[in-house]
N, C-alpha and C. Protein backbone atom coordinates (compact mmCIF):
# COMPACT_ATOMS: atom_id res chain seq x y z
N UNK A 1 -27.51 96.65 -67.65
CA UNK A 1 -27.64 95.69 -68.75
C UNK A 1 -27.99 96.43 -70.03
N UNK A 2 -27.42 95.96 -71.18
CA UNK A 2 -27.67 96.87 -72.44
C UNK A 2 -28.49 95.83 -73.27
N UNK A 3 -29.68 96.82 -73.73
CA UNK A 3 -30.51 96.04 -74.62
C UNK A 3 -30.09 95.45 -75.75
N UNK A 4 -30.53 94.55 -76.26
CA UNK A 4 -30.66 93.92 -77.53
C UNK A 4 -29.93 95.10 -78.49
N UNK A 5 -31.27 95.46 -78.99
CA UNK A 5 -31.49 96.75 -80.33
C UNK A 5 -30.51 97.53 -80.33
N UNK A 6 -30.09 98.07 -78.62
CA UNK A 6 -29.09 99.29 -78.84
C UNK A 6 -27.74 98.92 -79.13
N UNK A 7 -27.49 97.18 -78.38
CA UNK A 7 -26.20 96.55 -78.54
C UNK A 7 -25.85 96.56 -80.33
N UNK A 8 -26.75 95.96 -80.95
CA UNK A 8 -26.63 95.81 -82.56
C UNK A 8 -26.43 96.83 -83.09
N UNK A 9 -27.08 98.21 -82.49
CA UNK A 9 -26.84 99.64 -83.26
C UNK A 9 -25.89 100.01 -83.22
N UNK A 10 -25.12 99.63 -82.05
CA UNK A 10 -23.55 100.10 -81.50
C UNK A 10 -22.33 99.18 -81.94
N UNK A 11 -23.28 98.09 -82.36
CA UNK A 11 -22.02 96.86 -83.03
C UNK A 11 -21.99 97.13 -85.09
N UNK A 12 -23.21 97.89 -85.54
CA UNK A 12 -23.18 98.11 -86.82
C UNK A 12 -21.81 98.22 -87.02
N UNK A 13 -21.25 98.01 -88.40
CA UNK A 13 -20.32 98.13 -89.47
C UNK A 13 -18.61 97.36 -88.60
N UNK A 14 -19.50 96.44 -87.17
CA UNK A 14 -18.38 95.77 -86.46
C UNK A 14 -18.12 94.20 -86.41
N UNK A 15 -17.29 94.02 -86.08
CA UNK A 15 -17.27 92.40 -85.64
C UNK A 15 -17.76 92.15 -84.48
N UNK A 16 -18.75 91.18 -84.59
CA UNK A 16 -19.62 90.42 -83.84
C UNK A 16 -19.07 88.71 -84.18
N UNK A 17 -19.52 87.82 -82.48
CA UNK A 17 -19.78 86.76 -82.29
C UNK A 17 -20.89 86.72 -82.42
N UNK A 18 -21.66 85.19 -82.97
CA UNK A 18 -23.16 85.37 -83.09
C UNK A 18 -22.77 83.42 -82.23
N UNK A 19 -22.97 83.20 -81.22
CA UNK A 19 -23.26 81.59 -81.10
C UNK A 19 -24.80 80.96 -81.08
N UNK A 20 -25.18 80.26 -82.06
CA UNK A 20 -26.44 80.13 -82.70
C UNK A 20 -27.40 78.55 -82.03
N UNK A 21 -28.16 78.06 -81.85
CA UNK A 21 -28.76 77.38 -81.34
C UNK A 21 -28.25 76.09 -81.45
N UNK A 22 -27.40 75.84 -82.92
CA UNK A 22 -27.01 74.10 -82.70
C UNK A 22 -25.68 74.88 -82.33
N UNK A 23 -25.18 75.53 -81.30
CA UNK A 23 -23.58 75.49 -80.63
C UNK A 23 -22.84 75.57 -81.69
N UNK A 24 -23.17 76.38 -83.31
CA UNK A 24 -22.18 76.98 -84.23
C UNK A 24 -21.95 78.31 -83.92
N UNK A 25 -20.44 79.02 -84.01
CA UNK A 25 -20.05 80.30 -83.75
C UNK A 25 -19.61 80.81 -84.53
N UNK A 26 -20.12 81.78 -85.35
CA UNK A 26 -20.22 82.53 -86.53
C UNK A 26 -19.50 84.13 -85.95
N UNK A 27 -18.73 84.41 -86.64
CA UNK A 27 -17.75 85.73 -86.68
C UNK A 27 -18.12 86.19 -87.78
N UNK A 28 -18.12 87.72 -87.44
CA UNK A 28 -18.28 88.91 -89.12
C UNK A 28 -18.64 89.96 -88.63
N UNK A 29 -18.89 90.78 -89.49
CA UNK A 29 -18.98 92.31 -89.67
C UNK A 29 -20.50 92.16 -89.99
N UNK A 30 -21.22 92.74 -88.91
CA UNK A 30 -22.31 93.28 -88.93
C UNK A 30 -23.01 94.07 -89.68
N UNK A 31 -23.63 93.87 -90.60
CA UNK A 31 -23.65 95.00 -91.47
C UNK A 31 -25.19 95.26 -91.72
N UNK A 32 -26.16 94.87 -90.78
CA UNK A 32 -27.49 95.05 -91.05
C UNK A 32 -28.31 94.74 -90.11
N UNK A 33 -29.30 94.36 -89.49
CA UNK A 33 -30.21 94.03 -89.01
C UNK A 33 -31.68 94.87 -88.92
N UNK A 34 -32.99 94.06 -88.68
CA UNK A 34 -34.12 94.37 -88.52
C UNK A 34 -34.80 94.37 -86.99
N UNK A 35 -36.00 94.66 -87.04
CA UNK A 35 -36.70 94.88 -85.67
C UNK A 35 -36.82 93.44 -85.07
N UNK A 36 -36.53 92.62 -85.95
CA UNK A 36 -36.85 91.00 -85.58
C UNK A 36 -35.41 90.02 -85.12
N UNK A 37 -34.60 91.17 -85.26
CA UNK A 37 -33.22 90.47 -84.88
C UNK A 37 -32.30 89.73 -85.91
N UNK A 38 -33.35 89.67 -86.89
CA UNK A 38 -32.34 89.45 -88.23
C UNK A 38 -31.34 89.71 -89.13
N UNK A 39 -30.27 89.34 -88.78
CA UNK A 39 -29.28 89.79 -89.26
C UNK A 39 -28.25 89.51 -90.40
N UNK A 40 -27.66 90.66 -90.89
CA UNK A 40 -26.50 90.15 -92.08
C UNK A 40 -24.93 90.50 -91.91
N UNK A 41 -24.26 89.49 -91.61
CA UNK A 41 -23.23 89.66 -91.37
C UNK A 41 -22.16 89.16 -93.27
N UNK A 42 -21.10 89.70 -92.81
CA UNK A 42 -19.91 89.81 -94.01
C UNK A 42 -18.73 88.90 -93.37
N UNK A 43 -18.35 88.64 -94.78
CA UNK A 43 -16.92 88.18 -94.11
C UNK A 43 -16.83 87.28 -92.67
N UNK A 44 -18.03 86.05 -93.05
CA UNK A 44 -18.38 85.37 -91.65
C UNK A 44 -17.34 84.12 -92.07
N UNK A 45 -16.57 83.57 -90.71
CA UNK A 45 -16.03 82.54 -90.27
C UNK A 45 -16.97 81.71 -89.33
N UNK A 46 -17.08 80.93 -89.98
CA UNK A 46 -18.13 79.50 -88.69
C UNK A 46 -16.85 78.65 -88.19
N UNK A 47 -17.09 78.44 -86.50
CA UNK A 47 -16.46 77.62 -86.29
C UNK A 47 -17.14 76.45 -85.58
N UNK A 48 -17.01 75.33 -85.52
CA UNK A 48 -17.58 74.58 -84.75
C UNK A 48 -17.06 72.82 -85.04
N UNK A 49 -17.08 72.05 -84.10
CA UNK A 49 -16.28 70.85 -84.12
C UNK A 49 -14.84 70.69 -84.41
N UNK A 50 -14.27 71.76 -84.14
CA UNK A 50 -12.31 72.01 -84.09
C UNK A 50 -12.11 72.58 -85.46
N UNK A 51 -13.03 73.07 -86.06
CA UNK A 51 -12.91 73.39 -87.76
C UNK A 51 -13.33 75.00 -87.56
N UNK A 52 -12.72 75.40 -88.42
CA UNK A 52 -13.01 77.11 -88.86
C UNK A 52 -12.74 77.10 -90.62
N UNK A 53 -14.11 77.62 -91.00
CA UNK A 53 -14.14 77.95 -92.32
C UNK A 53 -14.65 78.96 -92.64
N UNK A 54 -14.41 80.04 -93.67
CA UNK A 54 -14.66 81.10 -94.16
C UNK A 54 -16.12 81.08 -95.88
N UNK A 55 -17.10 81.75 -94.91
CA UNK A 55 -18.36 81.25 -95.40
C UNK A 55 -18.87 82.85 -96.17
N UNK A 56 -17.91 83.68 -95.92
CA UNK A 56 -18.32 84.68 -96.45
C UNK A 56 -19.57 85.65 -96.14
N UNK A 57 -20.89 86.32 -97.01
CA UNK A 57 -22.07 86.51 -96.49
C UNK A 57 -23.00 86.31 -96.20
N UNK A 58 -23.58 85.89 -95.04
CA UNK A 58 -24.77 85.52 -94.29
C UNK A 58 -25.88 86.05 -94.06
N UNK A 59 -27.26 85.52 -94.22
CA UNK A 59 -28.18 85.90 -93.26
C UNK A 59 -28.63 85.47 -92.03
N UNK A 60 -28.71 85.25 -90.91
CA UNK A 60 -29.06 85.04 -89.74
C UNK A 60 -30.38 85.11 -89.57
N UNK A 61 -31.60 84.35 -89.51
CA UNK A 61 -32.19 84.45 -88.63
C UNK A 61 -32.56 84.60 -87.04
N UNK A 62 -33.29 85.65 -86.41
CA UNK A 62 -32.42 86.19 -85.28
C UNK A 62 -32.91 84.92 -84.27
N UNK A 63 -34.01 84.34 -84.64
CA UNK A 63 -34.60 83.32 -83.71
C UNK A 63 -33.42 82.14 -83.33
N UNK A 64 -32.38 82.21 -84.46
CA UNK A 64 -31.74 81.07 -84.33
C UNK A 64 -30.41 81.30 -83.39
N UNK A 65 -30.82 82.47 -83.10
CA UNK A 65 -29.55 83.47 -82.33
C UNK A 65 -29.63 83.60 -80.57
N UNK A 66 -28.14 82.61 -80.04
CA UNK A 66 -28.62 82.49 -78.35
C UNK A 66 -27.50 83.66 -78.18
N UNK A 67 -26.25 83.65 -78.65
CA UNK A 67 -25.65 85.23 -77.93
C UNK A 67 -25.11 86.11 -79.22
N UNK A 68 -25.05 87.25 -78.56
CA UNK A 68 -24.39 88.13 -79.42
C UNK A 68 -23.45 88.70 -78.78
N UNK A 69 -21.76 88.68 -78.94
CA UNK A 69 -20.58 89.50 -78.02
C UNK A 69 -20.02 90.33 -79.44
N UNK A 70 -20.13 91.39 -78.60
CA UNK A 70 -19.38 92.68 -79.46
C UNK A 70 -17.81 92.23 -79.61
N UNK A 71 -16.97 92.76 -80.32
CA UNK A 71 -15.29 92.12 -80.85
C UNK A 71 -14.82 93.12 -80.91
C-alpha cells in the first residue's frame, strides 16, 4: 500500500482525481500540496450530476478529500 504523502509527491506537476466528500470529482494538475493534505490543483474540471465544467484553479482542503487516483 502506498502512503498518502509519497502518492502526492509522485503525482506532483500530474493529473489527479480528487472525489471529495459531497460525491464531487474534481480533475487537474497537481501542482502543490502541504503536510495537511491541502492541495492546489490547475486546470480543474468538476464533474458531478451528468455535468462537467471547467473551474480552472483550486484550493482543496485536504479534510474535504475521500480519494485521490493518480491519471
Amino acid at each position: 500500500m502506498i502512503m498518502p504523502m509519497k502518492m502526492l509527491e509522485e503525482s506532483l506537476n500530474k493529473k489527479v482525481s480528487l472525489l471529495l466528500k459531497d460525491n464531487r470529482i474534481l480533475q487537474g494538475i497537481l501542482s502543490g500540496y502541504d503536510d495537511y493534505m491541502n492541495m492546489v490543483l490547475d486546470e480543474v474540471e468538476e464533474s458531478g450530476d451528468n455535468v462537467t465544467k471547467k473551474i480552472g484553479t483550486v484550493v482543496i482542503r485536504g479534510s474535504n478529500v475521500v480519494r485521490i487516483v493518480p491519471l
